[in-house]
C-alpha atoms as a PDB file:
ATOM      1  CA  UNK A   1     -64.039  41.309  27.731  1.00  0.00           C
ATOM      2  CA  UNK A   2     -61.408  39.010  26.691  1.00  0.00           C
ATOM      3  CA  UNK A   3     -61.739  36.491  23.795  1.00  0.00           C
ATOM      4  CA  UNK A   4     -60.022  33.000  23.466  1.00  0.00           C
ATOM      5  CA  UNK A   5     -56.665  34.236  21.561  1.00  0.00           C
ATOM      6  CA  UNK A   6     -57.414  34.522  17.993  1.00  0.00           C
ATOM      7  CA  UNK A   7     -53.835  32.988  15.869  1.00  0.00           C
ATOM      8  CA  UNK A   8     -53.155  35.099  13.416  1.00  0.00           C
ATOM      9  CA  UNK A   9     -50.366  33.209  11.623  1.00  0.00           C
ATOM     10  CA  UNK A  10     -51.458  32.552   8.097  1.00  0.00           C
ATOM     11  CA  UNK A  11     -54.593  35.056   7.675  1.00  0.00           C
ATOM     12  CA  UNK A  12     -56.392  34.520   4.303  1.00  0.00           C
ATOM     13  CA  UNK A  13     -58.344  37.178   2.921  1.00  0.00           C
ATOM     14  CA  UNK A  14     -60.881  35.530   0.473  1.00  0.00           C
ATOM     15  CA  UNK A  15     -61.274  38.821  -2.042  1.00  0.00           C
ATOM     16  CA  UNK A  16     -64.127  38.007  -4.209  1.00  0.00           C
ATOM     17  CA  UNK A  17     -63.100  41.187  -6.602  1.00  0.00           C
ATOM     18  CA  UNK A  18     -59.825  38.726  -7.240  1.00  0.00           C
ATOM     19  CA  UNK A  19     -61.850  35.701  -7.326  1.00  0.00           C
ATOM     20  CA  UNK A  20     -64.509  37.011  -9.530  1.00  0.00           C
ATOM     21  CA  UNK A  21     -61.777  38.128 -12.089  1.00  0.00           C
ATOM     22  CA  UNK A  22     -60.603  34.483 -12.528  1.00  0.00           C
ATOM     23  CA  UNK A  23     -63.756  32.860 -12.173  1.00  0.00           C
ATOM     24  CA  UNK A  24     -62.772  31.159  -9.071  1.00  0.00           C
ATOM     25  CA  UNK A  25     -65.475  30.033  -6.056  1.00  0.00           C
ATOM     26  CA  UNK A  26     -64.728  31.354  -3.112  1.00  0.00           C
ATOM     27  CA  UNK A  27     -65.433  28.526  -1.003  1.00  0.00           C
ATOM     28  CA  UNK A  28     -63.964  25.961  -3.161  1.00  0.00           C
ATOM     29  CA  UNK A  29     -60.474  28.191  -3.031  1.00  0.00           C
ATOM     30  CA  UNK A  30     -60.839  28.894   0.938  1.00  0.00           C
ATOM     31  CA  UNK A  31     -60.977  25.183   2.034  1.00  0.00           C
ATOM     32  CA  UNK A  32     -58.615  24.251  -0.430  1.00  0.00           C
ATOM     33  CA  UNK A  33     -56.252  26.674   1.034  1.00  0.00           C
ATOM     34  CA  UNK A  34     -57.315  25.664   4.822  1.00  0.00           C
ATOM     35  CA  UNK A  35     -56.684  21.436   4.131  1.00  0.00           C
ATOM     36  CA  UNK A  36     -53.402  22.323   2.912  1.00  0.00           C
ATOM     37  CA  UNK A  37     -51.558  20.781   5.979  1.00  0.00           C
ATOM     38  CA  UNK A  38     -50.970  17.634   6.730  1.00  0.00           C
ATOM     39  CA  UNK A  39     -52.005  18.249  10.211  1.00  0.00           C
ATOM     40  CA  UNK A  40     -54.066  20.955  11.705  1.00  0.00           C
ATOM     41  CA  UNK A  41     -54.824  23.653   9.265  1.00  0.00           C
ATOM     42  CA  UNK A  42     -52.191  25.377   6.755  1.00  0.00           C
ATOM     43  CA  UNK A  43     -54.975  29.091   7.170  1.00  0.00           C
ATOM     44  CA  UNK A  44     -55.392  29.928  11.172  1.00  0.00           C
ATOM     45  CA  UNK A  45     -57.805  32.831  10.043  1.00  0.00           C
ATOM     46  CA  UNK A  46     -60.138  33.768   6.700  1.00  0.00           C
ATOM     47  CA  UNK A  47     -61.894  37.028   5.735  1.00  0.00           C
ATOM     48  CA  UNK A  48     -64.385  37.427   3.896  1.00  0.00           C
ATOM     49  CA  UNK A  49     -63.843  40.432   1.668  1.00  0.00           C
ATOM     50  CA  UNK A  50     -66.722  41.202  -0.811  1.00  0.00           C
ATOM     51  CA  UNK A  51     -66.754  45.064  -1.543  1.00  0.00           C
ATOM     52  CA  UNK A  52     -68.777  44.829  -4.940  1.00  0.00           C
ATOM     53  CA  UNK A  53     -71.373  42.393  -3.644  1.00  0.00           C
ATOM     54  CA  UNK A  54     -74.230  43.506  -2.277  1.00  0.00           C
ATOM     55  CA  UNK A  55     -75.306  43.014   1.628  1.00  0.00           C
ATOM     56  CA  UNK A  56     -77.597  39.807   0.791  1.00  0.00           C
ATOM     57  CA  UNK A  57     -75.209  37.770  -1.354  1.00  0.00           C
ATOM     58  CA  UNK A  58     -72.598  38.720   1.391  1.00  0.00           C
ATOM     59  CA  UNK A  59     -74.899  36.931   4.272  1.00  0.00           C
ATOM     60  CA  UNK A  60     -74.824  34.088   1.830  1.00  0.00           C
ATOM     61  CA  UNK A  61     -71.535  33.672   1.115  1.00  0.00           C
ATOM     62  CA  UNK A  62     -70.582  34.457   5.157  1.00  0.00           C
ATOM     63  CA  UNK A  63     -72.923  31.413   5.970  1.00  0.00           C
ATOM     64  CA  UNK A  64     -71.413  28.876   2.996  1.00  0.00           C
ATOM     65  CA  UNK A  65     -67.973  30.109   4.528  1.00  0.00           C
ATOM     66  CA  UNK A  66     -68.230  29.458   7.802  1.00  0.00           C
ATOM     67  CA  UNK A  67     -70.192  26.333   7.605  1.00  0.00           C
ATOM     68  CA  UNK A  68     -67.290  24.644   4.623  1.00  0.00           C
ATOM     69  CA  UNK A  69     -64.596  25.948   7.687  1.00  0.00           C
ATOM     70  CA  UNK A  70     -62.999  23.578  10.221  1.00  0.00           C
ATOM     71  CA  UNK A  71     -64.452  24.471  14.109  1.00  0.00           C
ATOM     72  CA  UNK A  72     -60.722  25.972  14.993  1.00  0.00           C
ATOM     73  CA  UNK A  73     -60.574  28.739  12.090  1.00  0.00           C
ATOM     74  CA  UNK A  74     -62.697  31.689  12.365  1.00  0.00           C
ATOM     75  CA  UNK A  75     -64.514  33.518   9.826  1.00  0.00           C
ATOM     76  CA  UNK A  76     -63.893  37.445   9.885  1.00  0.00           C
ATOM     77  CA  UNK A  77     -66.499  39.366   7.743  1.00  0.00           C
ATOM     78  CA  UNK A  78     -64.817  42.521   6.400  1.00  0.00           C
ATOM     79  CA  UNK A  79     -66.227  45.773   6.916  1.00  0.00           C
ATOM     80  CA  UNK A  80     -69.986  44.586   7.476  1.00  0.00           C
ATOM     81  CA  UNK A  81     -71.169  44.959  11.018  1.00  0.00           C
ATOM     82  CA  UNK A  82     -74.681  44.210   9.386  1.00  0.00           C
ATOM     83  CA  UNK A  83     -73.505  41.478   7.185  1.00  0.00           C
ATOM     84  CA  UNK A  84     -71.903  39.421  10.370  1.00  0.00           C
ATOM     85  CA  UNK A  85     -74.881  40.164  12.741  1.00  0.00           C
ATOM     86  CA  UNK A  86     -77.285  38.985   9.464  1.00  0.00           C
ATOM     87  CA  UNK A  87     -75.398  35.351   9.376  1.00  0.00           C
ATOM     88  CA  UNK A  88     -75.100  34.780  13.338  1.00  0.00           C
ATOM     89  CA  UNK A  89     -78.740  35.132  13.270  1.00  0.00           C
ATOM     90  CA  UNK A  90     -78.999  32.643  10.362  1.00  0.00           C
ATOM     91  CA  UNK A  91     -76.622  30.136  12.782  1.00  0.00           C
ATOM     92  CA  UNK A  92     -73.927  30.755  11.077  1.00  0.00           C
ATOM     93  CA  UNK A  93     -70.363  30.565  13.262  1.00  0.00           C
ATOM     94  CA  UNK A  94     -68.834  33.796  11.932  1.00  0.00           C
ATOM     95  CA  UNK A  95     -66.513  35.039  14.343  1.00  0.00           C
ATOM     96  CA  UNK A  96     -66.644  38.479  14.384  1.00  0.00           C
ATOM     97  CA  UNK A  97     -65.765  41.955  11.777  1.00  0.00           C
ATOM     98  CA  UNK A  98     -62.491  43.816  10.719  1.00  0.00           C
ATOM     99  CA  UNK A  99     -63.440  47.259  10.189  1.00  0.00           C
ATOM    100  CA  UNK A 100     -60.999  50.247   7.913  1.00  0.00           C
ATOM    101  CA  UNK A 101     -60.426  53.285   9.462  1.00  0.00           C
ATOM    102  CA  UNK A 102     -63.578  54.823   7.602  1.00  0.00           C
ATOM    103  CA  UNK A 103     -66.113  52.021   8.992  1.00  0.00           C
ATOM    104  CA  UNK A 104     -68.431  51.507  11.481  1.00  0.00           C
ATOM    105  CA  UNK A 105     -66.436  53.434  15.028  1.00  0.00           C
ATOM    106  CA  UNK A 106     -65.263  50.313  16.568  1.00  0.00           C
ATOM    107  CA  UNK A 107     -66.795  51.196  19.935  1.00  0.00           C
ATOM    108  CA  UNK A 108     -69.902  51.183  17.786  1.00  0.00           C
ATOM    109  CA  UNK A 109     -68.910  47.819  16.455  1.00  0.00           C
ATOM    110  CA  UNK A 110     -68.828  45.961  19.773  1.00  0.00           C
ATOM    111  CA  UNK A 111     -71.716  47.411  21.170  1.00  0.00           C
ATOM    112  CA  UNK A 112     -73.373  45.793  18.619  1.00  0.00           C
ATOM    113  CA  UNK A 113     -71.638  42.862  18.222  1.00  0.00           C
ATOM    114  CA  UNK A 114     -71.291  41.749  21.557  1.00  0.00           C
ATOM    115  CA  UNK A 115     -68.441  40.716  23.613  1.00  0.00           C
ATOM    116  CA  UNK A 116     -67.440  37.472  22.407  1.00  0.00           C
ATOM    117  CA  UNK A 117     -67.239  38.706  18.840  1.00  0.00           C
ATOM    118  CA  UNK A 118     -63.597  39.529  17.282  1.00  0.00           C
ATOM    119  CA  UNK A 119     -63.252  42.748  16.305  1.00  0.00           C
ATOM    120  CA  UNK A 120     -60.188  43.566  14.022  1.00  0.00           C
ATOM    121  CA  UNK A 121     -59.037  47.081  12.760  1.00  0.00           C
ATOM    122  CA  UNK A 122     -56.871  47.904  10.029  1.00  0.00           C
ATOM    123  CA  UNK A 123     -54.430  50.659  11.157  1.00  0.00           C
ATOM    124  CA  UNK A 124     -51.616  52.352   8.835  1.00  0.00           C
ATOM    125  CA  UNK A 125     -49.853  55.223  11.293  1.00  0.00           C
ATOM    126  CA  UNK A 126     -48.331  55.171  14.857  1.00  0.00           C
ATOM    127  CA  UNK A 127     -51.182  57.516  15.947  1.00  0.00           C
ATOM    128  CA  UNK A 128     -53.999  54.619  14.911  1.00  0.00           C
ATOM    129  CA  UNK A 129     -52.365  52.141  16.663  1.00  0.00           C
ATOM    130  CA  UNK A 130     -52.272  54.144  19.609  1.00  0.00           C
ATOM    131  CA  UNK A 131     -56.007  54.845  19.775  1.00  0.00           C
ATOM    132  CA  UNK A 132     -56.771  51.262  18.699  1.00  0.00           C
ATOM    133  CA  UNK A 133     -55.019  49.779  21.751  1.00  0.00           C
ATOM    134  CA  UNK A 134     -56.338  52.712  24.016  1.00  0.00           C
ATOM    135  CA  UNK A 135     -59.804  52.201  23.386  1.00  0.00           C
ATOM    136  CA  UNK A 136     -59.697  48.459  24.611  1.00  0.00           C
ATOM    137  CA  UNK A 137     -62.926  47.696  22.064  1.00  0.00           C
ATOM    138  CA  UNK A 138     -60.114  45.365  19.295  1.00  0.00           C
ATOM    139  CA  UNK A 139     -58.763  42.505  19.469  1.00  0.00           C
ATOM    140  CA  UNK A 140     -56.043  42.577  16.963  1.00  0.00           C
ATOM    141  CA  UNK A 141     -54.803  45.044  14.125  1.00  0.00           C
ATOM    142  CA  UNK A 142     -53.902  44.788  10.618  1.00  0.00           C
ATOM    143  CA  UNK A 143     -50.900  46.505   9.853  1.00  0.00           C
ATOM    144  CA  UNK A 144     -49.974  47.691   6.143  1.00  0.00           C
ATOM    145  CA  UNK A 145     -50.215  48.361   3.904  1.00  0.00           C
ATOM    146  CA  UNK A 146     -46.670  46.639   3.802  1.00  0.00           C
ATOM    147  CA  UNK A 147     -45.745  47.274   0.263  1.00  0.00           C
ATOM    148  CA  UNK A 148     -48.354  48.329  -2.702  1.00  0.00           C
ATOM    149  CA  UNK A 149     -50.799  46.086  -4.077  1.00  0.00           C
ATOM    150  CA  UNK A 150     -53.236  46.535  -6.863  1.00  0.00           C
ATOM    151  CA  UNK A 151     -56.143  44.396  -4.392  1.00  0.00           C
ATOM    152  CA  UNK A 152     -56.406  47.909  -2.590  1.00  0.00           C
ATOM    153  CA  UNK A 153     -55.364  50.849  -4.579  1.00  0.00           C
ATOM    154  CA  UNK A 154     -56.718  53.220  -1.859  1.00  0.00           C
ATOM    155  CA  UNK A 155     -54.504  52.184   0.923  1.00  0.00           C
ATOM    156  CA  UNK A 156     -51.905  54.202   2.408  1.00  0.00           C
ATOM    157  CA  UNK A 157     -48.205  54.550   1.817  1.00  0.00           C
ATOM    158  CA  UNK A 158     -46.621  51.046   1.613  1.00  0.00           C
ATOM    159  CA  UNK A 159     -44.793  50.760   5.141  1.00  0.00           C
ATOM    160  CA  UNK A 160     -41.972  48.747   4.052  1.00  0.00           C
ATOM    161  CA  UNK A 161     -39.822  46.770   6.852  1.00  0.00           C
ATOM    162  CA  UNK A 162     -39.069  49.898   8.856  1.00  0.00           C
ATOM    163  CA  UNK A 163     -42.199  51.163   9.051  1.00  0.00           C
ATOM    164  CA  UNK A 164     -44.076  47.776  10.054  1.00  0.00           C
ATOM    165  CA  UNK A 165     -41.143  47.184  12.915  1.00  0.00           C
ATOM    166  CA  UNK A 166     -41.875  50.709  14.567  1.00  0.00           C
ATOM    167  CA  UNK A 167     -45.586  50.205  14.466  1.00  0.00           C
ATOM    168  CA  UNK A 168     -46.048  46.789  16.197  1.00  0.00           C
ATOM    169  CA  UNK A 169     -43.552  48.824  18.484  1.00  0.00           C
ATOM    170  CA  UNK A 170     -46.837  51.067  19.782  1.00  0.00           C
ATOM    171  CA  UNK A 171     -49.102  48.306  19.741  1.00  0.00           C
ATOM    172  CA  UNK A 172     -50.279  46.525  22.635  1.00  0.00           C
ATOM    173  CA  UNK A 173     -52.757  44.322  20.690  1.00  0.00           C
ATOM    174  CA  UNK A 174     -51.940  41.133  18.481  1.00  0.00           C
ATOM    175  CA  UNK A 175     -50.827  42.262  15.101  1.00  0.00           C
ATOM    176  CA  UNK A 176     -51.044  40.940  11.371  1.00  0.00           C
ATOM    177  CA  UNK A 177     -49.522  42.511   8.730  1.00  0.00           C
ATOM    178  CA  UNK A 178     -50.673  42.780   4.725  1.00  0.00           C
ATOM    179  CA  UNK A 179     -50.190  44.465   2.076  1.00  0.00           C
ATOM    180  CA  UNK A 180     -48.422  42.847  -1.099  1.00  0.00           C
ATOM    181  CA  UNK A 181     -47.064  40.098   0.996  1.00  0.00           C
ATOM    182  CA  UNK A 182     -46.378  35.896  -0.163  1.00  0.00           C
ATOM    183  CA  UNK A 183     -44.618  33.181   1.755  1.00  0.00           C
ATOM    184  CA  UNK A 184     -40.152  34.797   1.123  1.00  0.00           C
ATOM    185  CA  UNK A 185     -42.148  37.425   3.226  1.00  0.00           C
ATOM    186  CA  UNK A 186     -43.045  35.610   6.126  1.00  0.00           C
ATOM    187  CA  UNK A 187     -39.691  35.540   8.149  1.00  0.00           C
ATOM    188  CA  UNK A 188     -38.893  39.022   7.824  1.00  0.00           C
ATOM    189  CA  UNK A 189     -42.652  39.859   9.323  1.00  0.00           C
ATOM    190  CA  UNK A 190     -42.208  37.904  12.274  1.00  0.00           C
ATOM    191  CA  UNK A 191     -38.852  39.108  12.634  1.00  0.00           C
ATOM    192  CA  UNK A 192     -40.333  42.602  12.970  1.00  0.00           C
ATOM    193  CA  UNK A 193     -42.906  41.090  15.734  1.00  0.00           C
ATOM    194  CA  UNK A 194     -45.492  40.860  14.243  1.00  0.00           C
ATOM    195  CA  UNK A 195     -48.355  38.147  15.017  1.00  0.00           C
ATOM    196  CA  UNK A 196     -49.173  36.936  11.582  1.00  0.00           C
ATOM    197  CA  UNK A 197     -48.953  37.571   7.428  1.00  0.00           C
ATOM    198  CA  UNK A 198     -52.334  38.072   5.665  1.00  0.00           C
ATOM    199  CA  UNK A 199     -52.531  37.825   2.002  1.00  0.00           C
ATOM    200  CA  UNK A 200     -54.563  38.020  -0.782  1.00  0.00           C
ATOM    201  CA  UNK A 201     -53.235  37.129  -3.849  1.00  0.00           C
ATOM    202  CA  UNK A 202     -50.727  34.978  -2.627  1.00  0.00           C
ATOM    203  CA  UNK A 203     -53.229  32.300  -2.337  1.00  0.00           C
ATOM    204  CA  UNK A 204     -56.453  33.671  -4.302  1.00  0.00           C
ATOM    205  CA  UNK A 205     -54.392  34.383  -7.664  1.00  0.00           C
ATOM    206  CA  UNK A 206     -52.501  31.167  -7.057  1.00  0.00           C
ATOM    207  CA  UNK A 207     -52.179  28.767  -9.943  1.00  0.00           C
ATOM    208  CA  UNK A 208     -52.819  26.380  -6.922  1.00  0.00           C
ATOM    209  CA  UNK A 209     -54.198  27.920  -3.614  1.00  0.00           C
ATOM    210  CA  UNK A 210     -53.602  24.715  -1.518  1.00  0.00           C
ATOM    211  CA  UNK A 211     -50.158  24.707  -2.464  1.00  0.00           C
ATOM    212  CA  UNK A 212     -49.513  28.450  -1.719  1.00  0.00           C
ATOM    213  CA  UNK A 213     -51.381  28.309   1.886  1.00  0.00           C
ATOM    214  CA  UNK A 214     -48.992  25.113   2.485  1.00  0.00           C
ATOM    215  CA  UNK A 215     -46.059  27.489   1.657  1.00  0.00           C
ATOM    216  CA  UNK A 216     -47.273  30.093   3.855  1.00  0.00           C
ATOM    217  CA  UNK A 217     -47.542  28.337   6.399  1.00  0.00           C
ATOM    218  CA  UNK A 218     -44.319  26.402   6.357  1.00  0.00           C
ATOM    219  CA  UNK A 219     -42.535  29.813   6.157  1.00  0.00           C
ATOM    220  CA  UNK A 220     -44.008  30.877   9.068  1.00  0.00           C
ATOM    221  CA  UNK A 221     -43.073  28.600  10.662  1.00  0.00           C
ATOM    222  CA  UNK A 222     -45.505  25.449  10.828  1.00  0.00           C
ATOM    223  CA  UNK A 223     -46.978  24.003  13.914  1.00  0.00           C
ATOM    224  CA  UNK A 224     -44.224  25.687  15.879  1.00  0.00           C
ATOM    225  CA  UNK A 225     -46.041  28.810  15.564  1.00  0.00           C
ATOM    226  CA  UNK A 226     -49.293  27.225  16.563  1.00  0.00           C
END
């Protein structure tokens, strides 16, 4: 059960509570964010995060995602086992779910979703991380929350440097971190190992999301992180 290896280098989460606050379209902001580059793609990874939207706009905003995406970045559906299955049956290419600690079990998750589906889970303690990687069901894990952010008031404790270096430390999986993070981030997080920097607001709240994604990715490194 092994999937092509997913790059997690510059993973955009597309929050539509943040877009919906500045009267933003999703799609317009995600492939603006994605052409960035000159070459190849400034975003290696998008989620679709739509807590406040009900299960049938989210199938219809999955399947305008993934169809406005280039063929080498996936589409990750947050939370929504159902949501993901819904669109893949519509044709749609979404590539798999990342499931919180309160979701769907992720054993659950893959039995459902198959095994070429990606399967992400967001992990905040050494003990997580531990069970994530024994279980052998994920495929990578989001790390954080790094330091506060007001896009998820309910995560844990911010990690900080420290605490994001000693988890990718217990993890045998690919790892991307989050959590309050923008572009003067991106060389300490791959200093601490891990695979990639997801953001939010970095790109979403942006006064110009194409120019913020071609940031990101330039601090990370550009295409000799690819």
């Amino acid at each position: 059960m092994r999937r092509p290896p997913l790059d997690l280098s510059v993973y955009l989460v597309a929050d539509l509570g943040v877009l919906d606050r500045l009267g933003r379209d999703a799609v317009d902001v995600v492939t603006a964010a994605v052409d960035a580059a000159e070459t190849d793609s400034a975003v290696s990874v998008v989620q679709l995060r739509a807590k406040e939207r009900g299960a049938r706009d989210q199938v219809t905003l999955a399947c305008a995602l993934a169809a406005a995406l280039p063929a080498g970045v996936p589409l990750i559906v947050n939370d929504r086992v159902d949501v993901a299955l819904a669109a893949r049956a519509r044709g749609a290419g979404v590539a798999g779910v990342h499931l919180g600690q309160n979701d769907l079990d992720p054993t659950d998750a893959r039995l459902l979703l198959g095994p070429d589906a990606v399967l992400g889970l967001s992990t905040s303690t050494a003990a997580q991380v531990r069970a994530a990687c024994a279980a052998g069901v994920v495929d990578y894990l989001g790390l954080g929350a790094f330091r506060s952010t007001s896009t998820k008031p309910d995560a844990p404790a911010p990690l900080g440097l420290q605490g994001l270096s000693e988890l990718v430390a217990h993890s045998t999986l690919p790892t991307v971190a989050i959590g309050g993070l923008d572009a003067p981030d991106a060389s300490a997080v791959r200093g601490a190992g891990a695979d990639g920097i997801a953001v939010v607001s970095a790109v979403c709240a942006a006064a110009s999301p194409a120019a913020a994604a071609g940031r990101l990715r330039a601090a990370w490194g550009g295409e000799e992180s690819r």
